[in-house]
PDB file of N, CA and C in Angstrom:
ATOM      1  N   UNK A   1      -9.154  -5.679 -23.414  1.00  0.00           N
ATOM      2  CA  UNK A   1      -8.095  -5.906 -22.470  1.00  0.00           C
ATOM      3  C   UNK A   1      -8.707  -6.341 -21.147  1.00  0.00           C
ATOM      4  N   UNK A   2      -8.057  -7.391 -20.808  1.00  0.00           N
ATOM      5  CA  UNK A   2      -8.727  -7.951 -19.170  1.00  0.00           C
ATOM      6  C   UNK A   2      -8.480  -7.054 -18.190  1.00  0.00           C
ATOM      7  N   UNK A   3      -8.646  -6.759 -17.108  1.00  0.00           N
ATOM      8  CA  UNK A   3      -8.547  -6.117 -15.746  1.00  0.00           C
ATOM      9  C   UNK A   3      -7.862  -7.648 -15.245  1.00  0.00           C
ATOM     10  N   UNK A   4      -6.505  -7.513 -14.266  1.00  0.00           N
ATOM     11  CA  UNK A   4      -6.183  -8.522 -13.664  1.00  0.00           C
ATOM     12  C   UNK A   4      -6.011  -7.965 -12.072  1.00  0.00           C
ATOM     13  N   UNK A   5      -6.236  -8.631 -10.978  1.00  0.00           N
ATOM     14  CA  UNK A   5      -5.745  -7.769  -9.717  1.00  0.00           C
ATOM     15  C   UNK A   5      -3.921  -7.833  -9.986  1.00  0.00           C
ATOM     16  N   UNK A   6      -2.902  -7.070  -8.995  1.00  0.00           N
ATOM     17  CA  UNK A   6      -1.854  -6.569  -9.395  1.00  0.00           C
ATOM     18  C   UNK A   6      -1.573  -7.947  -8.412  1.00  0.00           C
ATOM     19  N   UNK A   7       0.089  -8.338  -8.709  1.00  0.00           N
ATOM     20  CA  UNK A   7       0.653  -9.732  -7.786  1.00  0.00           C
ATOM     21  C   UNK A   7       0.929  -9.440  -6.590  1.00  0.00           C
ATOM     22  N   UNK A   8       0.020 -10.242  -5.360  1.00  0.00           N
ATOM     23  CA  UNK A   8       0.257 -10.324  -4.423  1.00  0.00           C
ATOM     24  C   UNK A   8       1.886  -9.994  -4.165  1.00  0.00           C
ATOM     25  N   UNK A   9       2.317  -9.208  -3.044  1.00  0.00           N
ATOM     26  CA  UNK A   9       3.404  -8.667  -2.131  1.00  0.00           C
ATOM     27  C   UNK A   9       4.154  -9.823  -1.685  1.00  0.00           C
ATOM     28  N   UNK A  10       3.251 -10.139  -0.818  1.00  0.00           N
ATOM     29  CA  UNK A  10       3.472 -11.173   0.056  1.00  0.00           C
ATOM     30  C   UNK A  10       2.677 -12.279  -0.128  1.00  0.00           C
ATOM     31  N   UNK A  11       3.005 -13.250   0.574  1.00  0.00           N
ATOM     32  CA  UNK A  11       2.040 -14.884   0.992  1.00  0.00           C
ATOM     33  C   UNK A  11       0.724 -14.533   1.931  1.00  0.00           C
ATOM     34  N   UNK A  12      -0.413 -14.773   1.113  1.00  0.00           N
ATOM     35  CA  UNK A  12      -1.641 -14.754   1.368  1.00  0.00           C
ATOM     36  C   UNK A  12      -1.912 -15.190   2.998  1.00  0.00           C
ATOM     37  N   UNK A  13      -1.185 -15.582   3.734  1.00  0.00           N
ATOM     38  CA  UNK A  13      -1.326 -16.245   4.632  1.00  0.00           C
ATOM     39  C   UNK A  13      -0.648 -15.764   5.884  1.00  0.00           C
ATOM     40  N   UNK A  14       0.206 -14.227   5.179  1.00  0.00           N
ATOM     41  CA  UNK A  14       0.817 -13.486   5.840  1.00  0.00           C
ATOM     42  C   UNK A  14       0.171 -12.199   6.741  1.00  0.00           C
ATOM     43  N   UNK A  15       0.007 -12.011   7.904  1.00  0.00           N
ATOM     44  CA  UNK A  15      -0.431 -10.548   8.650  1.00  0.00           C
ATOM     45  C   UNK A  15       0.655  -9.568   8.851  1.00  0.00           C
ATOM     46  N   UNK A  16      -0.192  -8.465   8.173  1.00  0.00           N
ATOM     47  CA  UNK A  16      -0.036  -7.048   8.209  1.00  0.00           C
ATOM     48  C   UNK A  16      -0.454  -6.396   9.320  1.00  0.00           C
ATOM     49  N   UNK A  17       0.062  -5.682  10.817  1.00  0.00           N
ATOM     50  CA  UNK A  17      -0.369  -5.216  11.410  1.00  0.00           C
ATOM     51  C   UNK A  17      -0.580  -3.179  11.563  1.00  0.00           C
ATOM     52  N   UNK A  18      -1.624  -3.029  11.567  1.00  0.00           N
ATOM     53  CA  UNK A  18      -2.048  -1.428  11.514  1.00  0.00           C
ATOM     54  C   UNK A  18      -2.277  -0.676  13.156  1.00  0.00           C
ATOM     55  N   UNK A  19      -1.425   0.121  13.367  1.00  0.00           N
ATOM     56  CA  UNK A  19      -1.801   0.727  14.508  1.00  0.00           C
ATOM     57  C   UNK A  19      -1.276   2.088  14.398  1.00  0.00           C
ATOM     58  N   UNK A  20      -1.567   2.637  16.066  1.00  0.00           N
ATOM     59  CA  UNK A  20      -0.805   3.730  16.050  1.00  0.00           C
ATOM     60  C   UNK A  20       0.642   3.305  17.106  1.00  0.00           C
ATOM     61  N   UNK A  21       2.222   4.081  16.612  1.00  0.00           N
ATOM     62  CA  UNK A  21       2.795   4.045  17.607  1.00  0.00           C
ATOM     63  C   UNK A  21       3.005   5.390  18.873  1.00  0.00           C
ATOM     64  N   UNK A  22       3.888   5.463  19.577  1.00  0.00           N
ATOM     65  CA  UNK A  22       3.726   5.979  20.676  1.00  0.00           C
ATOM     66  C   UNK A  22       3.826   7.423  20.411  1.00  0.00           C
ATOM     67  N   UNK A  23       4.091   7.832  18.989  1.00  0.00           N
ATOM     68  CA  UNK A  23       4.096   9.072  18.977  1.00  0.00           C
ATOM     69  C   UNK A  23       2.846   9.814  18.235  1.00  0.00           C
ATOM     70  N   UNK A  24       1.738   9.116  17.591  1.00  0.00           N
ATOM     71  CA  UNK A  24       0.623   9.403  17.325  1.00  0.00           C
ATOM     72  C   UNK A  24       0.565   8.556  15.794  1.00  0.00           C
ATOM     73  N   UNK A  25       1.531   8.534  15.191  1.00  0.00           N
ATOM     74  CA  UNK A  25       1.575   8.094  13.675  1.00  0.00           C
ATOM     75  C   UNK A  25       1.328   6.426  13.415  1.00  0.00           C
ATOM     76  N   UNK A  26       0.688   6.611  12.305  1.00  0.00           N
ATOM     77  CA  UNK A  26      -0.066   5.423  11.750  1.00  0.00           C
ATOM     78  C   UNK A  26       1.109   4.309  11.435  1.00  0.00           C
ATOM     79  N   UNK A  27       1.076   3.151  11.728  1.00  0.00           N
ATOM     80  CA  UNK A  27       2.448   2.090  11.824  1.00  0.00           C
ATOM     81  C   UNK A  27       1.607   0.796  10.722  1.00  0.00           C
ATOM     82  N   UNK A  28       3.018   0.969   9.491  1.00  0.00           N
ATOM     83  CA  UNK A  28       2.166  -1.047   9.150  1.00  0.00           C
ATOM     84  C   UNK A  28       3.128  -1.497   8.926  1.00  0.00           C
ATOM     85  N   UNK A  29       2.917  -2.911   9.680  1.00  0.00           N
ATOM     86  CA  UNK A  29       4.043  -3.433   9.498  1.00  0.00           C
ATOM     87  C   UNK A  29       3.678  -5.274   9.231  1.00  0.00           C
ATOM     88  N   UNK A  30       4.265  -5.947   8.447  1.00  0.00           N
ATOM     89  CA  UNK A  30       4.450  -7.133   7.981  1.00  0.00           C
ATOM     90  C   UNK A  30       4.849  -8.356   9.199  1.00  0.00           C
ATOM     91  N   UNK A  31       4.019  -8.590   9.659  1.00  0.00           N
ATOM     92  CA  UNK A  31       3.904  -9.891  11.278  1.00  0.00           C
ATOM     93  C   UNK A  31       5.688 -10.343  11.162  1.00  0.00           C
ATOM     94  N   UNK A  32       6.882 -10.597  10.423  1.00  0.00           N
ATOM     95  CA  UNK A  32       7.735 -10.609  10.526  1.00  0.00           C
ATOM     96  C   UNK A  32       8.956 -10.006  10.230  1.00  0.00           C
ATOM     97  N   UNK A  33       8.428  -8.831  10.235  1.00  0.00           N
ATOM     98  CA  UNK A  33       9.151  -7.636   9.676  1.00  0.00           C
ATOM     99  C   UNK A  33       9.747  -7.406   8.363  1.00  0.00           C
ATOM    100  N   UNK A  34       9.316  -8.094   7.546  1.00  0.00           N
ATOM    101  CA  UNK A  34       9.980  -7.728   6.377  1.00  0.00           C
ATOM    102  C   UNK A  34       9.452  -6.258   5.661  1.00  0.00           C
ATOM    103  N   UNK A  35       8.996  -5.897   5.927  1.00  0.00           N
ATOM    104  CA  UNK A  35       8.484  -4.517   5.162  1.00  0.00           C
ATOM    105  C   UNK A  35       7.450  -3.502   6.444  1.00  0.00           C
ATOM    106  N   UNK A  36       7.755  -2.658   6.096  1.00  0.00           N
ATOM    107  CA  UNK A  36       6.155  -1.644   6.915  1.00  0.00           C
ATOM    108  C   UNK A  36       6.769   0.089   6.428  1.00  0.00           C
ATOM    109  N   UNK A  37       5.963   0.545   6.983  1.00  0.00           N
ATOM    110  CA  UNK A  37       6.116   1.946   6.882  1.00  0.00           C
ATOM    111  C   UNK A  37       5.292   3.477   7.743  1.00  0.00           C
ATOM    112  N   UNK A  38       5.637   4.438   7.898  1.00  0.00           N
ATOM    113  CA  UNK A  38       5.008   5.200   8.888  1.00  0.00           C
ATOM    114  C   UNK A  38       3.814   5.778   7.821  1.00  0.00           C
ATOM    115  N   UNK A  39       2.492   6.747   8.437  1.00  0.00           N
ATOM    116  CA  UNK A  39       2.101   7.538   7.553  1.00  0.00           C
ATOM    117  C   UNK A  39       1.497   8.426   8.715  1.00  0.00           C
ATOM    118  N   UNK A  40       0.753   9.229   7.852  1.00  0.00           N
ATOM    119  CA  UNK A  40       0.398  10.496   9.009  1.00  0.00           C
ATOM    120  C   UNK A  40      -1.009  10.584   8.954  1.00  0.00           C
ATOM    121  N   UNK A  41      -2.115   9.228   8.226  1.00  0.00           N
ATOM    122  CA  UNK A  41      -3.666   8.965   8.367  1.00  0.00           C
ATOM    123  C   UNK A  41      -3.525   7.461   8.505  1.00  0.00           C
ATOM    124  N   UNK A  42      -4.770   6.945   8.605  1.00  0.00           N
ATOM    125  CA  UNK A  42      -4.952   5.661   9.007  1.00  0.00           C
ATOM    126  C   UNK A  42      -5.522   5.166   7.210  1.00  0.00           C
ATOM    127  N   UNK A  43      -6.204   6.262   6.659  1.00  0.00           N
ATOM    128  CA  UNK A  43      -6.680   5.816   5.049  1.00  0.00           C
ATOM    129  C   UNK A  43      -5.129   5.401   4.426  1.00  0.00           C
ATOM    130  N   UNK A  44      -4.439   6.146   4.234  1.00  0.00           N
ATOM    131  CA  UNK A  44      -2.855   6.063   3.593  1.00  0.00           C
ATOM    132  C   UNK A  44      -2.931   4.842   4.155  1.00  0.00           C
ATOM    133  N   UNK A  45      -2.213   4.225   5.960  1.00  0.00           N
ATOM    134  CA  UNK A  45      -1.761   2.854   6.118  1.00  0.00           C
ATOM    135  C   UNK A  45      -2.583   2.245   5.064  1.00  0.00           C
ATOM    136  N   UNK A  46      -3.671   2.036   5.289  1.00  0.00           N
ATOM    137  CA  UNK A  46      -4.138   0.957   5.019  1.00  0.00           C
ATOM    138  C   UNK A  46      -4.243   0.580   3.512  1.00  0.00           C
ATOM    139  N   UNK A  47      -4.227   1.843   2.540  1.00  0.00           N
ATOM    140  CA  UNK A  47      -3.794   1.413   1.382  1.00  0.00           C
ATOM    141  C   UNK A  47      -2.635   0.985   1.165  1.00  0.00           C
ATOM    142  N   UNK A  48      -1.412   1.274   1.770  1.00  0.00           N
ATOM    143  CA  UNK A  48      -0.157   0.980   1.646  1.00  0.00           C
ATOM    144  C   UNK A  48      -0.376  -0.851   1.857  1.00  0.00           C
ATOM    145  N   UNK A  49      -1.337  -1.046   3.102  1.00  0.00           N
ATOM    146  CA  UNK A  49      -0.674  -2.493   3.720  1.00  0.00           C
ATOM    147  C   UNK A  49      -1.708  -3.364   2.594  1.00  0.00           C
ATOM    148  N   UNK A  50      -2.615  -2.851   1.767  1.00  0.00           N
ATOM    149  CA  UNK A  50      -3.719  -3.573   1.163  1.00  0.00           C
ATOM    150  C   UNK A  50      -3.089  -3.690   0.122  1.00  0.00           C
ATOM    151  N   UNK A  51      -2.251  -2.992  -0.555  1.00  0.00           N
ATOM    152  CA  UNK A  51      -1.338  -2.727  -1.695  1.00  0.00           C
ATOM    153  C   UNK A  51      -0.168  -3.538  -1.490  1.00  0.00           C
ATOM    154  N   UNK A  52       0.766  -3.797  -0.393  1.00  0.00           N
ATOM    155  CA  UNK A  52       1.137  -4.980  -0.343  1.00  0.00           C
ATOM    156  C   UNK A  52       1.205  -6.116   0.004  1.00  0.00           C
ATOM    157  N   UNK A  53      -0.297  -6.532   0.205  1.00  0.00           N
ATOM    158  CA  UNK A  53      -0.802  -7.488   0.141  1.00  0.00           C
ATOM    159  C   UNK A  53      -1.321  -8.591  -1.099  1.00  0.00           C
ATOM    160  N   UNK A  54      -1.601  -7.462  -1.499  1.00  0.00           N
ATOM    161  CA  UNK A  54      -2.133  -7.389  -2.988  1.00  0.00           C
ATOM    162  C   UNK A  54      -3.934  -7.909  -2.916  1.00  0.00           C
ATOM    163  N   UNK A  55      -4.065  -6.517  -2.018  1.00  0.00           N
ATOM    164  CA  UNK A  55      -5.864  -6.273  -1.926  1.00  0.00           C
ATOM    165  C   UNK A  55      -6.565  -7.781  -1.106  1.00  0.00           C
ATOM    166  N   UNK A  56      -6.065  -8.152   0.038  1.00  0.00           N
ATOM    167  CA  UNK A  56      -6.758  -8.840   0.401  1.00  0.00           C
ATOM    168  C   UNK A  56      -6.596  -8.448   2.207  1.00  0.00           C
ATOM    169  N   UNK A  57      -8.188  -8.214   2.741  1.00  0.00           N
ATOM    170  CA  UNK A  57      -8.206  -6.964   3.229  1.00  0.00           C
ATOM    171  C   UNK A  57      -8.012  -7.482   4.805  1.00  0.00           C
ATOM    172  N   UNK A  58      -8.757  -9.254   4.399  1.00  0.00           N
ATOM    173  CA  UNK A  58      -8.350 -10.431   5.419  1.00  0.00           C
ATOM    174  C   UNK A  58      -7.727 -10.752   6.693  1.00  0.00           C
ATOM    175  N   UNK A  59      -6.753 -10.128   6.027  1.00  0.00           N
ATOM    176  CA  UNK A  59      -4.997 -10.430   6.247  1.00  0.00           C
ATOM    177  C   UNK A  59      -4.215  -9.299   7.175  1.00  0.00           C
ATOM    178  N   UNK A  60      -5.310  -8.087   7.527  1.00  0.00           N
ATOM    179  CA  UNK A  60      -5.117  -6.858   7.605  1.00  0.00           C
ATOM    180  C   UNK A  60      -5.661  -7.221   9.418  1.00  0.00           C
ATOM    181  N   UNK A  61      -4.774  -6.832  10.325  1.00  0.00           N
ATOM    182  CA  UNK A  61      -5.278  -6.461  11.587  1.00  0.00           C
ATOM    183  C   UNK A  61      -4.816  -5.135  12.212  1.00  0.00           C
ATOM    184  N   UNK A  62      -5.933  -4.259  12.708  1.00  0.00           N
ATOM    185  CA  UNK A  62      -5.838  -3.232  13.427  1.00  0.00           C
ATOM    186  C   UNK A  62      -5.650  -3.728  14.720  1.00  0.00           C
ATOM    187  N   UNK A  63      -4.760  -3.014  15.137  1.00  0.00           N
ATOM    188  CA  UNK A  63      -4.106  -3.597  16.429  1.00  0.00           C
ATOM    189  C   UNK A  63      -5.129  -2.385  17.323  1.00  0.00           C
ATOM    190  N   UNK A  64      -4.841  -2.181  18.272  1.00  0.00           N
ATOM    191  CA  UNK A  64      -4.854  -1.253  19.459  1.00  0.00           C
ATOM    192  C   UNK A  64      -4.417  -0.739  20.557  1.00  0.00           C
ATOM    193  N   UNK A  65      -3.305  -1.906  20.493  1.00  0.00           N
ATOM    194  CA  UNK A  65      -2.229  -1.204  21.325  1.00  0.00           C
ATOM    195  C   UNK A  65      -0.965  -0.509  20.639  1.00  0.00           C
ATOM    196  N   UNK A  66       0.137   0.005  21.285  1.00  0.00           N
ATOM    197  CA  UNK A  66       1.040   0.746  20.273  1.00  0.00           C
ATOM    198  C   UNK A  66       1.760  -0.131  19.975  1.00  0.00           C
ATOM    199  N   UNK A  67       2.037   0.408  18.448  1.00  0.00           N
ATOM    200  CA  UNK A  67       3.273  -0.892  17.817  1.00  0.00           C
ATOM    201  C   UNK A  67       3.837   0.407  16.874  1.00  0.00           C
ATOM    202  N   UNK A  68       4.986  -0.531  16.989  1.00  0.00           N
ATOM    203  CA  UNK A  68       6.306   0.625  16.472  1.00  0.00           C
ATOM    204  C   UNK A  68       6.796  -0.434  15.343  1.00  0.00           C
ATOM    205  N   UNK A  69       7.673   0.775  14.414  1.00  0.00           N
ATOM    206  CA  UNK A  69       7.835   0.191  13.174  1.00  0.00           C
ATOM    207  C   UNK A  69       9.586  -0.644  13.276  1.00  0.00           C
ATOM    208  N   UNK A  70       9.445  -1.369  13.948  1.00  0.00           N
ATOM    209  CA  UNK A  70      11.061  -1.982  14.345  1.00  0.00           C
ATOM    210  C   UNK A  70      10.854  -3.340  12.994  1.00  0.00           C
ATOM    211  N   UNK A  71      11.919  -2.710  12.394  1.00  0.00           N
ATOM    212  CA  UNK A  71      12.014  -3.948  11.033  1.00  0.00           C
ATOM    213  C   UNK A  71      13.636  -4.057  10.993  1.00  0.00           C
ATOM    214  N   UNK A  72      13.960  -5.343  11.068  1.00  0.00           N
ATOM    215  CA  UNK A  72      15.791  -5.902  11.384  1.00  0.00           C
ATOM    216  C   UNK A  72      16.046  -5.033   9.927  1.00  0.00           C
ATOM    217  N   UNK A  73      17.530  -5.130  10.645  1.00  0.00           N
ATOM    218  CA  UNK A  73      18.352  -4.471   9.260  1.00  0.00           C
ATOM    219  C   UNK A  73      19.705  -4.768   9.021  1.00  0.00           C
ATOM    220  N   UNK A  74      19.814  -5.522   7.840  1.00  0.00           N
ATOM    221  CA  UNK A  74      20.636  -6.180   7.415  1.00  0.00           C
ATOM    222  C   UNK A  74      22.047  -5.649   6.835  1.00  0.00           C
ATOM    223  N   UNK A  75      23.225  -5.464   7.637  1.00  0.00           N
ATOM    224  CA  UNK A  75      23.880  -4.384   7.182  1.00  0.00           C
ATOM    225  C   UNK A  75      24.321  -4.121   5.971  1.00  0.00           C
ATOM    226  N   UNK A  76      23.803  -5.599   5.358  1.00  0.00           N
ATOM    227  CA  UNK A  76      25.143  -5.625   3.743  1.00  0.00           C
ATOM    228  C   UNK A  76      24.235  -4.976   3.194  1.00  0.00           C
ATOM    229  N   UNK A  77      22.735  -4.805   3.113  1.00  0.00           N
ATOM    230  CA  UNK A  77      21.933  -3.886   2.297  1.00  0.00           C
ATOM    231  C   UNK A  77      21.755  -2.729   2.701  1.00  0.00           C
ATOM    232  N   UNK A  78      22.202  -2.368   4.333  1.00  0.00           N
ATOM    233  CA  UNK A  78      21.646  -0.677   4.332  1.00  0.00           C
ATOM    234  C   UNK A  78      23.052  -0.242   4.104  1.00  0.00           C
ATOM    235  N   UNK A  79      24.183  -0.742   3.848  1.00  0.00           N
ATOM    236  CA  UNK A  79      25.528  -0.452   3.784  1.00  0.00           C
ATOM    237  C   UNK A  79      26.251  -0.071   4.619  1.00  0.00           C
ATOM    238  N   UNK A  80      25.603   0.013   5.851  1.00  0.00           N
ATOM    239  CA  UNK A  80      26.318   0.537   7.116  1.00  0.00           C
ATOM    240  C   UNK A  80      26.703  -0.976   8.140  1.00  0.00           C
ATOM    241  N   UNK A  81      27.532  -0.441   9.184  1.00  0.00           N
ATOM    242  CA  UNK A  81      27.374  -1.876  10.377  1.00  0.00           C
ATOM    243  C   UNK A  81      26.394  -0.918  11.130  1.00  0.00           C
ATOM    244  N   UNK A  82      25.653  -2.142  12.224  1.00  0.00           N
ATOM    245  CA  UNK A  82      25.187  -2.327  13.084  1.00  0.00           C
ATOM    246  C   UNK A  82      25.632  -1.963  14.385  1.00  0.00           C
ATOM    247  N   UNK A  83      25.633  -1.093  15.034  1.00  0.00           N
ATOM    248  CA  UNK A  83      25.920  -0.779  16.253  1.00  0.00           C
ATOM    249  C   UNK A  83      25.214  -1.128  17.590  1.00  0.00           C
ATOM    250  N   UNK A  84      25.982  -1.863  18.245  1.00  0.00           N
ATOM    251  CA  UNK A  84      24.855  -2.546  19.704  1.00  0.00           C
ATOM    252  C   UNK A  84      25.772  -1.745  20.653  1.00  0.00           C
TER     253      UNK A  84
END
């Protein structure tokens, strides 16, 4: 049986950004928000963001300033409206 790597997430050409946000927790998030997620180590982010990448490690920037996990949200999928 072959070993294959698993299918890229996203477009190879896409950045994943890794930081911390303002409350201490590890932030990754997808350069146009389509995906990210919080964690509570920097090992976790970064498997998460390498995993949907699909292992290309490249593509991966540690930021250093704070970045927060703000990803749009589309109401017909979270099922709620939008409140401004």
């Amino acid at each position: 049986m072959k070993h294959t790597e698993p299918p890229s997430r996203c477009p190879r050409d896409v950045i994943i950004f890794v930081g911390r946000n303002r409350h201490g927790n590890w932030v990754v998030r997808q350069q146009n928000g389509a995906f990210g997620g919080l964690f509570v180590n920097r090992a976790q982010a970064f498997k998460y963001a390498l995993f949907r990448n699909g292992q290309h490690p490249e593509h991966i920037v540690e930021v250093s300033h704070e970045i927060e996990l703000d990803l749009p949200v589309d109401p017909q999928i979270a099922g709620t409206r939008r409140v401004t």
